[in-house]
PDB file of N, CA and C in Angstrom:
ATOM      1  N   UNK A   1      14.588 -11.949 -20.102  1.00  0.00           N
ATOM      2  CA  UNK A   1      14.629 -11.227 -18.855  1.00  0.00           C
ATOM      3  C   UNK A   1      16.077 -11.183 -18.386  1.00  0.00           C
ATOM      4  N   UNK A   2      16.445  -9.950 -18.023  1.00  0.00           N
ATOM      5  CA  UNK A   2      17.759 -10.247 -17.779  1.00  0.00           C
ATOM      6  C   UNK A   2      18.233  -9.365 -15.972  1.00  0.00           C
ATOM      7  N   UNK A   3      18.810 -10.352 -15.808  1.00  0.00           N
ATOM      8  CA  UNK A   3      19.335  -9.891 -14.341  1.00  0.00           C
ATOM      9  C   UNK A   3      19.705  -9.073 -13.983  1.00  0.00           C
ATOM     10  N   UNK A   4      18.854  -8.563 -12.520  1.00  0.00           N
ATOM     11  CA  UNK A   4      19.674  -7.309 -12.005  1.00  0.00           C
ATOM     12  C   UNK A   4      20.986  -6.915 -11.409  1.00  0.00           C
ATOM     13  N   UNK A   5      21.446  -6.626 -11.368  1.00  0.00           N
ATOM     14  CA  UNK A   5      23.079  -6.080 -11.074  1.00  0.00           C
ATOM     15  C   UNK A   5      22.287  -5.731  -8.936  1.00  0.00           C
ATOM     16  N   UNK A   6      23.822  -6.920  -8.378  1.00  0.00           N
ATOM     17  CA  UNK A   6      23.638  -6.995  -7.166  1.00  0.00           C
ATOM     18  C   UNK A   6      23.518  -5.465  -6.394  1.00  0.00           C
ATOM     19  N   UNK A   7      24.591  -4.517  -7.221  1.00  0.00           N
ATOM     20  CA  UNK A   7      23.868  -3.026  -6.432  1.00  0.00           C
ATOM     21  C   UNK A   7      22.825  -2.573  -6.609  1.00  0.00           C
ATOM     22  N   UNK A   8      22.417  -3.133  -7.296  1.00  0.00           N
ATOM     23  CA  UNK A   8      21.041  -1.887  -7.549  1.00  0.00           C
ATOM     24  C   UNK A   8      19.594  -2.596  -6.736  1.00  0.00           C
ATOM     25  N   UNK A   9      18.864  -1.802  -5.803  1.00  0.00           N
ATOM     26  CA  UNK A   9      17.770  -2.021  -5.048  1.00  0.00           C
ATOM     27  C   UNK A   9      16.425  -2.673  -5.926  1.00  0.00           C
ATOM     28  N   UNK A  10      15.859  -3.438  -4.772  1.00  0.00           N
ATOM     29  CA  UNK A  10      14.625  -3.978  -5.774  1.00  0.00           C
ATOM     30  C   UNK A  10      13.423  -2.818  -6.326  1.00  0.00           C
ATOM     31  N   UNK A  11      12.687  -3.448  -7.206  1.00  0.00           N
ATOM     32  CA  UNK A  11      11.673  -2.283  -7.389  1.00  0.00           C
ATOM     33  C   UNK A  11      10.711  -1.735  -6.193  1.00  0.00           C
ATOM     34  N   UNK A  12      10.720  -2.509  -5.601  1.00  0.00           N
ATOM     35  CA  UNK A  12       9.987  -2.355  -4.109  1.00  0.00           C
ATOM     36  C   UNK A  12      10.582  -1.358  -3.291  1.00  0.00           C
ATOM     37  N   UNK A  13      11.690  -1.717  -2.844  1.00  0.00           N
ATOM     38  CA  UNK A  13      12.927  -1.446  -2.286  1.00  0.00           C
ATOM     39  C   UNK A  13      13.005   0.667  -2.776  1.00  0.00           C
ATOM     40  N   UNK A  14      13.114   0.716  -4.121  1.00  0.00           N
ATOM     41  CA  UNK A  14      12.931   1.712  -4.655  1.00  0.00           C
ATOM     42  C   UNK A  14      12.221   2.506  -4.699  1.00  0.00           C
ATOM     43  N   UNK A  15      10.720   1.835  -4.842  1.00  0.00           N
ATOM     44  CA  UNK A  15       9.707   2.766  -4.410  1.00  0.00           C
ATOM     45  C   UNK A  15       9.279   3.325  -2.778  1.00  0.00           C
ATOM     46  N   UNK A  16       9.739   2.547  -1.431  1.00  0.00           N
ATOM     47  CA  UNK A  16       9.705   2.717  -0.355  1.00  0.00           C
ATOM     48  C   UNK A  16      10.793   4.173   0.094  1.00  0.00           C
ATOM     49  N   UNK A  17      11.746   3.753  -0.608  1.00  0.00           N
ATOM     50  CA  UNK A  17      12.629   5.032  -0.365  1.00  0.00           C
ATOM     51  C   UNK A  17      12.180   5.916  -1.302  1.00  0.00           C
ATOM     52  N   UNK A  18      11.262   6.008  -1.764  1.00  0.00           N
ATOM     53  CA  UNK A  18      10.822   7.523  -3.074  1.00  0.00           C
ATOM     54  C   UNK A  18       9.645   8.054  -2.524  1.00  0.00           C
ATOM     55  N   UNK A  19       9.171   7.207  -0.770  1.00  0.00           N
ATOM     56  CA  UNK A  19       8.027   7.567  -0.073  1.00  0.00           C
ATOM     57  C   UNK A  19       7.038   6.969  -0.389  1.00  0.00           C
ATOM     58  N   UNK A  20       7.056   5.562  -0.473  1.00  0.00           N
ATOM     59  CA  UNK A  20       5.390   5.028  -0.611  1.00  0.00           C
ATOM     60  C   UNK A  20       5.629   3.916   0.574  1.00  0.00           C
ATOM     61  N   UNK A  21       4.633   3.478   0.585  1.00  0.00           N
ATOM     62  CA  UNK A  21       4.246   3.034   2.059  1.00  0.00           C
ATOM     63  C   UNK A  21       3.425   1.939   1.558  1.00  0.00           C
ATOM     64  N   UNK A  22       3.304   0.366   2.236  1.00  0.00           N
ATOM     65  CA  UNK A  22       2.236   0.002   2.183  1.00  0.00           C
ATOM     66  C   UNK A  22       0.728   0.038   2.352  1.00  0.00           C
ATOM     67  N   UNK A  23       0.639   0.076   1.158  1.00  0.00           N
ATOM     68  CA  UNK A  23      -1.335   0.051   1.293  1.00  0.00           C
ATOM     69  C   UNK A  23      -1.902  -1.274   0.981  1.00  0.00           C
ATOM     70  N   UNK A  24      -2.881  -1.433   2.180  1.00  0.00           N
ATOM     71  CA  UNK A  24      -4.059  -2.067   2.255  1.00  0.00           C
ATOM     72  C   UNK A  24      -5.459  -1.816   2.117  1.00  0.00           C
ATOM     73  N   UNK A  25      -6.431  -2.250   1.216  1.00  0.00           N
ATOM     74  CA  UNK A  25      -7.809  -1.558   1.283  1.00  0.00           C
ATOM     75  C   UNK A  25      -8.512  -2.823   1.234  1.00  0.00           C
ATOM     76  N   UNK A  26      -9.818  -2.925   2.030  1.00  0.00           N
ATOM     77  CA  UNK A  26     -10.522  -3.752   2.248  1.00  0.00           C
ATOM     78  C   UNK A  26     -12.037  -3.599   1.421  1.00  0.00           C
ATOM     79  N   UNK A  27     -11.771  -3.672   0.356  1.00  0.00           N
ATOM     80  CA  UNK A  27     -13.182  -3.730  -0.883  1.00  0.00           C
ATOM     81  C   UNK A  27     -13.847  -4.296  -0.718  1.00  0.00           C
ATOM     82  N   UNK A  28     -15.432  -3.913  -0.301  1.00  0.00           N
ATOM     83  CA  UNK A  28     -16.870  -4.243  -0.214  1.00  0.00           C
ATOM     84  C   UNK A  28     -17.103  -4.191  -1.459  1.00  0.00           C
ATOM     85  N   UNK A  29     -18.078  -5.622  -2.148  1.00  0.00           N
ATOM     86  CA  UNK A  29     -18.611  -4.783  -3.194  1.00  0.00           C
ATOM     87  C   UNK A  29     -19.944  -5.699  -3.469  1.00  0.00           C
ATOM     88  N   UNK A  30     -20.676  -5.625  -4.316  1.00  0.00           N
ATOM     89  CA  UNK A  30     -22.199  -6.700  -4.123  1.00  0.00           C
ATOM     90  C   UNK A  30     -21.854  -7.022  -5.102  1.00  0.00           C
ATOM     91  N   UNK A  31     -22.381  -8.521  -4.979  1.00  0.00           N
ATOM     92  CA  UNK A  31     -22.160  -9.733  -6.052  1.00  0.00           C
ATOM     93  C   UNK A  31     -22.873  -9.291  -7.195  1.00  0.00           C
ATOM     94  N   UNK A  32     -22.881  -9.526  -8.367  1.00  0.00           N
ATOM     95  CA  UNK A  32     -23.751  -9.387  -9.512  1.00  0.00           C
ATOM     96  C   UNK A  32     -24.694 -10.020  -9.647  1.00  0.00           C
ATOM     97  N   UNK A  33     -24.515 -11.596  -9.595  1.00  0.00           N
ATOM     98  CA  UNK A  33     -25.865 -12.725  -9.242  1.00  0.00           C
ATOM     99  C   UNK A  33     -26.523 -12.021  -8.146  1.00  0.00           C
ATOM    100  N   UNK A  34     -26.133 -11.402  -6.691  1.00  0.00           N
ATOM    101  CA  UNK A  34     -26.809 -11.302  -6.144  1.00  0.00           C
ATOM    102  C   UNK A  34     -26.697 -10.297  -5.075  1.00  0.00           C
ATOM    103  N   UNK A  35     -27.254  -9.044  -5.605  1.00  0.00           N
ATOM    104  CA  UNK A  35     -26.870  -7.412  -5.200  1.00  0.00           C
ATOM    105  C   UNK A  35     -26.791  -7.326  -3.674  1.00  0.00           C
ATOM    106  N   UNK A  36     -27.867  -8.129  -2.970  1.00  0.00           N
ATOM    107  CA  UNK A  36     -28.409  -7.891  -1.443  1.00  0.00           C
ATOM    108  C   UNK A  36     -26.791  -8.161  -0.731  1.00  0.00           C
ATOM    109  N   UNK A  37     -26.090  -9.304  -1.620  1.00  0.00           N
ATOM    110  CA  UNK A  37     -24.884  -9.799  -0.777  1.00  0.00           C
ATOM    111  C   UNK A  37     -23.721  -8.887  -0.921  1.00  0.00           C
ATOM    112  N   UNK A  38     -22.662  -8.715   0.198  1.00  0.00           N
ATOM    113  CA  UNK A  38     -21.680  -8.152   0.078  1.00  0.00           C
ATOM    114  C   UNK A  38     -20.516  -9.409   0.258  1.00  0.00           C
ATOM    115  N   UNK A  39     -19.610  -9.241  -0.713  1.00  0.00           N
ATOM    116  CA  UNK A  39     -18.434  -9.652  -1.012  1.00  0.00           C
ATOM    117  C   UNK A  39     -16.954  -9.358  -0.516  1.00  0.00           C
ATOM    118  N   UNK A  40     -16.336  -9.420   0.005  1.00  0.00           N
ATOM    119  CA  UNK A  40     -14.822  -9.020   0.649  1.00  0.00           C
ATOM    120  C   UNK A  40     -14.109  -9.085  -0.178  1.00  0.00           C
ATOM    121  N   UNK A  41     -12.991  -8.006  -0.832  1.00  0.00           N
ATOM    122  CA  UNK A  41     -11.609  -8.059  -1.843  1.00  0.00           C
ATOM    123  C   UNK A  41     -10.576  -7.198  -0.585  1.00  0.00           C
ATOM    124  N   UNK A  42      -9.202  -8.274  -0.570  1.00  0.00           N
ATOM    125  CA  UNK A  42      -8.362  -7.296   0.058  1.00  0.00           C
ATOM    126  C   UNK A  42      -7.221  -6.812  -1.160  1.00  0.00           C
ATOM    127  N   UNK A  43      -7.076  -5.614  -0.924  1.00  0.00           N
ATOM    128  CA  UNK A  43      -6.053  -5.161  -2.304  1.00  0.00           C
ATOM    129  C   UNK A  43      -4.563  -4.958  -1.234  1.00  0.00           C
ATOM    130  N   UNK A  44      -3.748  -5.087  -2.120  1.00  0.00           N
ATOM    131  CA  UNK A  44      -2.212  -4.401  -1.628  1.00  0.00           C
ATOM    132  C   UNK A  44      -1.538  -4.440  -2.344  1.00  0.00           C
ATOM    133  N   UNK A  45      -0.990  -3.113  -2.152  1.00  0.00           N
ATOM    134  CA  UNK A  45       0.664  -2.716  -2.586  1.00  0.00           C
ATOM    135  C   UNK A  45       1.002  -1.550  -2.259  1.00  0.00           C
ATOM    136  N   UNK A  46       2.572  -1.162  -2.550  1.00  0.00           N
ATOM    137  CA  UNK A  46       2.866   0.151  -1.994  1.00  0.00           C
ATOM    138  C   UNK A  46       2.095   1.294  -2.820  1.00  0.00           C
ATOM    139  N   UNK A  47       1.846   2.442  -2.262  1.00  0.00           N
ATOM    140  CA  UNK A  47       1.038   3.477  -2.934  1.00  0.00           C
ATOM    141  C   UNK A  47       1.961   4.871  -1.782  1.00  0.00           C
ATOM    142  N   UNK A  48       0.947   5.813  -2.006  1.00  0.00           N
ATOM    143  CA  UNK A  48       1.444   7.371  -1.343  1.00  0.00           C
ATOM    144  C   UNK A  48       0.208   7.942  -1.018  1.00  0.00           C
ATOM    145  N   UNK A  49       0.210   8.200   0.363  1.00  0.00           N
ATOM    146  CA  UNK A  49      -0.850   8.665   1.211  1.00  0.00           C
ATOM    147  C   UNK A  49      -0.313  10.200   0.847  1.00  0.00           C
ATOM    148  N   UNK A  50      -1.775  10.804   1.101  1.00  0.00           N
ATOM    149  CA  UNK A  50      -2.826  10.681   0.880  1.00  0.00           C
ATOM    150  C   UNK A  50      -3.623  10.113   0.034  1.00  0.00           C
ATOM    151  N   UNK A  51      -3.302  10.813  -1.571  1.00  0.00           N
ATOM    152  CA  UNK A  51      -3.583  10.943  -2.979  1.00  0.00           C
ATOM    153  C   UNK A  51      -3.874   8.832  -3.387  1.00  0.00           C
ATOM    154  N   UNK A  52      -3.158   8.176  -2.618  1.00  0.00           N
ATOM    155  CA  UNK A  52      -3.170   7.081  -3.223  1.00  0.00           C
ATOM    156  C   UNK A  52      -3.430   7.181  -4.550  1.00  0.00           C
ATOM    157  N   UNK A  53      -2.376   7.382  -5.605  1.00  0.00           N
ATOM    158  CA  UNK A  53      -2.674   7.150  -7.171  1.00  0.00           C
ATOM    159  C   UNK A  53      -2.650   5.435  -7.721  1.00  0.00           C
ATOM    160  N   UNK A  54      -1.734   4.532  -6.851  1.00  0.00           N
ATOM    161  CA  UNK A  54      -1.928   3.223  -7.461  1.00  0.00           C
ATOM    162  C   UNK A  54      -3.269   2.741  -7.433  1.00  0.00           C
ATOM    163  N   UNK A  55      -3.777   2.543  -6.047  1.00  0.00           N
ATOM    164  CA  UNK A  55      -4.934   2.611  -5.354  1.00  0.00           C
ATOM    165  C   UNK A  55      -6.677   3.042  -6.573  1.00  0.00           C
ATOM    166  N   UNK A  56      -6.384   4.313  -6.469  1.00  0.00           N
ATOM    167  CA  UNK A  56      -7.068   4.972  -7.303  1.00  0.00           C
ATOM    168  C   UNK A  56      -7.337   4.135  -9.051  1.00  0.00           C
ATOM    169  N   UNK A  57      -6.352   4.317  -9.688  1.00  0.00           N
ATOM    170  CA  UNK A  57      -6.148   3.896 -11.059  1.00  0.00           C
ATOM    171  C   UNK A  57      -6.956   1.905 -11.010  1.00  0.00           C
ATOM    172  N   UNK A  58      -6.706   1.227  -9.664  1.00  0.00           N
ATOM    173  CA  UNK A  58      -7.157  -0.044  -9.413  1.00  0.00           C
ATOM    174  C   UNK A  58      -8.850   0.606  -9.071  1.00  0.00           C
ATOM    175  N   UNK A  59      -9.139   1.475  -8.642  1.00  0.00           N
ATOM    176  CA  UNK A  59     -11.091   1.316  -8.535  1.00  0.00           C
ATOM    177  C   UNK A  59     -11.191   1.618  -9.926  1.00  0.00           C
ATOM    178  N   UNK A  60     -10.497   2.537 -10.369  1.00  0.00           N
ATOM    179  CA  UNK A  60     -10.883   2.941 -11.580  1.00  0.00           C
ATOM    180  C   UNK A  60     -11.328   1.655 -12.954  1.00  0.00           C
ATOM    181  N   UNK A  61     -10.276   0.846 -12.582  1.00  0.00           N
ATOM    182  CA  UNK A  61     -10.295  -0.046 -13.333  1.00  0.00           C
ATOM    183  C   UNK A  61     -11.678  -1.069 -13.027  1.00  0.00           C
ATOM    184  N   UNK A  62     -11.763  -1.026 -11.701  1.00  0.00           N
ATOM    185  CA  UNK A  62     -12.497  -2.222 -10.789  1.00  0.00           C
ATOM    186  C   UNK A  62     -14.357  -1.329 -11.716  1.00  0.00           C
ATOM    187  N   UNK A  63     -14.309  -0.276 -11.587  1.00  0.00           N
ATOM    188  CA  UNK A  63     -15.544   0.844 -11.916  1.00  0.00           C
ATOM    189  C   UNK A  63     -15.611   0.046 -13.473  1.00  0.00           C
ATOM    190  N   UNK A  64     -14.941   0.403 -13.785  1.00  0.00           N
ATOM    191  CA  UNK A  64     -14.935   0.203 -15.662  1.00  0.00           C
ATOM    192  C   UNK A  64     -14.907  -1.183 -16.255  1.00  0.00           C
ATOM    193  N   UNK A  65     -14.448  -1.824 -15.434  1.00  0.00           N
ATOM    194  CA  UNK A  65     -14.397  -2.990 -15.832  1.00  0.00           C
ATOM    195  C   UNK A  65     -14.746  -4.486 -15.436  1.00  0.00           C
ATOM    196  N   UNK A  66     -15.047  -4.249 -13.854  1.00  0.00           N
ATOM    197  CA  UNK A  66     -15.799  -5.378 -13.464  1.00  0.00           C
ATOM    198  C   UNK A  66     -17.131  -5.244 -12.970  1.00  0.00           C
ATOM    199  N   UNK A  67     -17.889  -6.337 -12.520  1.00  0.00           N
ATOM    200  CA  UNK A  67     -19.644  -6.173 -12.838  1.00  0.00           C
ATOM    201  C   UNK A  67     -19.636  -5.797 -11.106  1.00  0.00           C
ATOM    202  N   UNK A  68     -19.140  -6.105  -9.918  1.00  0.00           N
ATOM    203  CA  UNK A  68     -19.479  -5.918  -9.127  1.00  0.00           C
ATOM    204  C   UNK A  68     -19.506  -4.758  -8.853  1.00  0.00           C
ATOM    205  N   UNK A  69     -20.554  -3.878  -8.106  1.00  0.00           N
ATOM    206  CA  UNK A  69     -20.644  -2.493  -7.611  1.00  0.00           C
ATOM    207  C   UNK A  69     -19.873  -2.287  -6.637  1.00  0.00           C
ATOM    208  N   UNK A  70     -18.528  -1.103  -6.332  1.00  0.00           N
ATOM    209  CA  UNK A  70     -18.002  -0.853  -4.889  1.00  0.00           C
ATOM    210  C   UNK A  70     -19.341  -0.578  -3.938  1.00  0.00           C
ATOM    211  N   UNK A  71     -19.420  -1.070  -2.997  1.00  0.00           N
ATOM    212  CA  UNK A  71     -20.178  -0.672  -1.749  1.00  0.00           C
ATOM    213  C   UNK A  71     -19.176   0.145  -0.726  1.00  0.00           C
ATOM    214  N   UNK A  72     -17.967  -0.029  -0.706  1.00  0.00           N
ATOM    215  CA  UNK A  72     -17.318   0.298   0.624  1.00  0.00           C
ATOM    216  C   UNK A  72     -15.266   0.129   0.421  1.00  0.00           C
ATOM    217  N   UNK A  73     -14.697   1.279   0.240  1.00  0.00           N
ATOM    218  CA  UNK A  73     -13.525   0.711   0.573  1.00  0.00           C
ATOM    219  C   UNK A  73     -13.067   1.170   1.673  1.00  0.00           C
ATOM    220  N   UNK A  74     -11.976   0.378   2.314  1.00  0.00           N
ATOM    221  CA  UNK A  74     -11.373   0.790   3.749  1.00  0.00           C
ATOM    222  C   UNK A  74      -9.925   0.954   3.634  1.00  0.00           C
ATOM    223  N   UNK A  75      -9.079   1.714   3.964  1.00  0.00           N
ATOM    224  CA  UNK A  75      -7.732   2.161   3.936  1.00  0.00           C
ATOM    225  C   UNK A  75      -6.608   1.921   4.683  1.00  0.00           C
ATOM    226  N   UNK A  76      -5.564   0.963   4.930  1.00  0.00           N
ATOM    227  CA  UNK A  76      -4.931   1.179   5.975  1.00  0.00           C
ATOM    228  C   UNK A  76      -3.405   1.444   5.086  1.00  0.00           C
ATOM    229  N   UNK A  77      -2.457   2.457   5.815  1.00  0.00           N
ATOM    230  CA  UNK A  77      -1.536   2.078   5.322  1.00  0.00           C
ATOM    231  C   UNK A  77      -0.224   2.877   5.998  1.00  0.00           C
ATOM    232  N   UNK A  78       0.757   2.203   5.812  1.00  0.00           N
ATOM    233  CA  UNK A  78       2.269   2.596   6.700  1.00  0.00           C
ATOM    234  C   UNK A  78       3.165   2.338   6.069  1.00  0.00           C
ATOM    235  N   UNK A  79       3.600   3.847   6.258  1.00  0.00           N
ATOM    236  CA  UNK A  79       5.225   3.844   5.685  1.00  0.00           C
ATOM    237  C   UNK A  79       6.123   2.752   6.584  1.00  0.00           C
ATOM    238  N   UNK A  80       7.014   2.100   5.620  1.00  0.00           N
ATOM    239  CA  UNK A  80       8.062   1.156   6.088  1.00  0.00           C
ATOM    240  C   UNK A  80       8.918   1.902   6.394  1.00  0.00           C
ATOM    241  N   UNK A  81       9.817   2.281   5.270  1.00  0.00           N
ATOM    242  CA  UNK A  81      10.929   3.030   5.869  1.00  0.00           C
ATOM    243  C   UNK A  81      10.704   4.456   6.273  1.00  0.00           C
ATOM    244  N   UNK A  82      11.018   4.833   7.462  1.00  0.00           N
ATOM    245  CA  UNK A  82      11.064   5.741   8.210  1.00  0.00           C
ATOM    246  C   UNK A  82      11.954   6.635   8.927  1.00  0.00           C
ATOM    247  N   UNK A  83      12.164   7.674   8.564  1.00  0.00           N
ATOM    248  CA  UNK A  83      13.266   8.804   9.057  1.00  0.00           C
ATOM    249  C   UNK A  83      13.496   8.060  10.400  1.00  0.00           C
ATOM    250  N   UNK A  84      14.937   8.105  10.204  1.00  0.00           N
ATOM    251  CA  UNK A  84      15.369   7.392  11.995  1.00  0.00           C
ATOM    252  C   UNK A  84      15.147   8.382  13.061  1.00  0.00           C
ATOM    253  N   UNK A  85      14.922   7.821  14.205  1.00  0.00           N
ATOM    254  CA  UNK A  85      14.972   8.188  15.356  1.00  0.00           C
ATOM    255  C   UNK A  85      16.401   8.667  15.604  1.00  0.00           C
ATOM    256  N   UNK A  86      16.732   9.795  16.415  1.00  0.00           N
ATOM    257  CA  UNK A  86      17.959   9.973  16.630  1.00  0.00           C
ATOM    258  C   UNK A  86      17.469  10.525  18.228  1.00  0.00           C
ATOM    259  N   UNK A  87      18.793   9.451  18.794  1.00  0.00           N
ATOM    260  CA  UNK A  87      18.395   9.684  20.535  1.00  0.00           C
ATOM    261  C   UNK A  87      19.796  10.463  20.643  1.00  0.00           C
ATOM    262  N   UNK A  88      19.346  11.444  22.064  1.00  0.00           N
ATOM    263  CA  UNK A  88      21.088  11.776  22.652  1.00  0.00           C
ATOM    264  C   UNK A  88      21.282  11.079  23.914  1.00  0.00           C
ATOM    265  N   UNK A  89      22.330  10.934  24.335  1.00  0.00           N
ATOM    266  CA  UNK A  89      22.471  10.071  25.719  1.00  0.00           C
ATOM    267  C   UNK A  89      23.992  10.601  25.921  1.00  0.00           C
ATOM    268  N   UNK A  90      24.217  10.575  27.454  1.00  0.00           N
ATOM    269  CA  UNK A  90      25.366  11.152  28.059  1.00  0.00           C
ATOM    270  C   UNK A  90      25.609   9.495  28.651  1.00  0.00           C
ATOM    271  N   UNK A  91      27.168   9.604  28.679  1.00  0.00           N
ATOM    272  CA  UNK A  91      27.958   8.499  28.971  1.00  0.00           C
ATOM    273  C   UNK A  91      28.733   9.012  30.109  1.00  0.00           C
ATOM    274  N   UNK A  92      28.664   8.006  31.415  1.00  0.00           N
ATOM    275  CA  UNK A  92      28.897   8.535  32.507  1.00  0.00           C
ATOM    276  C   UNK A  92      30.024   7.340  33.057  1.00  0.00           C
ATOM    277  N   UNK A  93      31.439   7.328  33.167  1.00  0.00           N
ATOM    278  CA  UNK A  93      31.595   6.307  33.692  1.00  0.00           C
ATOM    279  C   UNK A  93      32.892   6.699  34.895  1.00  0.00           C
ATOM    280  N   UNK A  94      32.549   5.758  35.669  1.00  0.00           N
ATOM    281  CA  UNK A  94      33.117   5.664  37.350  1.00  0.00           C
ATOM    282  C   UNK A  94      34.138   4.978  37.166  1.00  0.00           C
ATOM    283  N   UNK A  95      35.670   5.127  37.827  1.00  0.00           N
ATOM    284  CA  UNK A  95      36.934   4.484  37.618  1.00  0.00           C
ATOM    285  C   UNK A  95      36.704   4.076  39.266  1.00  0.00           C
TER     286      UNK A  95
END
C-alpha cells in the first residue's frame, strides 16, 4: 500500500466535491428463523440523490445474496459540501 501524496484529497473528500452527499437508509427486513419479526440494518455512505447508484447496487446485493427479505427501506441524505452562500453588506462608517 503505498502513500498518498499530501496534495491530493481523500477518496471521500473527492467524491463530495464530484456531488455525492451522505446517505443513510434505515433497512427493515424479517428474520429468516423468524418472518413475523422485523430486524433494523442502518447502511451509510456517500451516494447521489436521487438515482442513489451505491445504495442501489447494496439492495441488490442484500436481494441476491442474503436470506433476509427487505420489508422497508428509509432514505435520508445531505449534501456536505455546499455551494457557498454569498451575502452583500454595505459598510457604513462614522468619523
Amino acid at each position: 500500500m503505498h502513500a498518498r501524496a499530501k496534495s491530493e484529497p481523500s477518496g471521500d473528500f473527492a467524491r463530495q466535491l464530484a456531488g455525492y452527499g451522505l446517505t443513510t437508509a434505515e433497512i427493515l427486513y424479517r428474520m429468516p428463523d423468524h418472518p413475523a419479526f422485523l430486524q433494523t440494518y442502518v447502511w451509510r455512505d456517500y451516494d447521489v440523490a436521487p438515482e442513489f447508484p451505491v445504495l442501489m447496487k447494496f439492495l441488490t446485493f442484500w436481494r441476491e445474496k442474503l436470506d433476509g427479505p427487505l420489508y422497508s427501506v428509509r432514505i435520508g441524505h445531505a449534501r456536505i459540501i455546499k455551494p457557498a452562500e454569498i451575502r452583500t453588506f454595505t459598510e457604513l462608517r462614522l468619523h
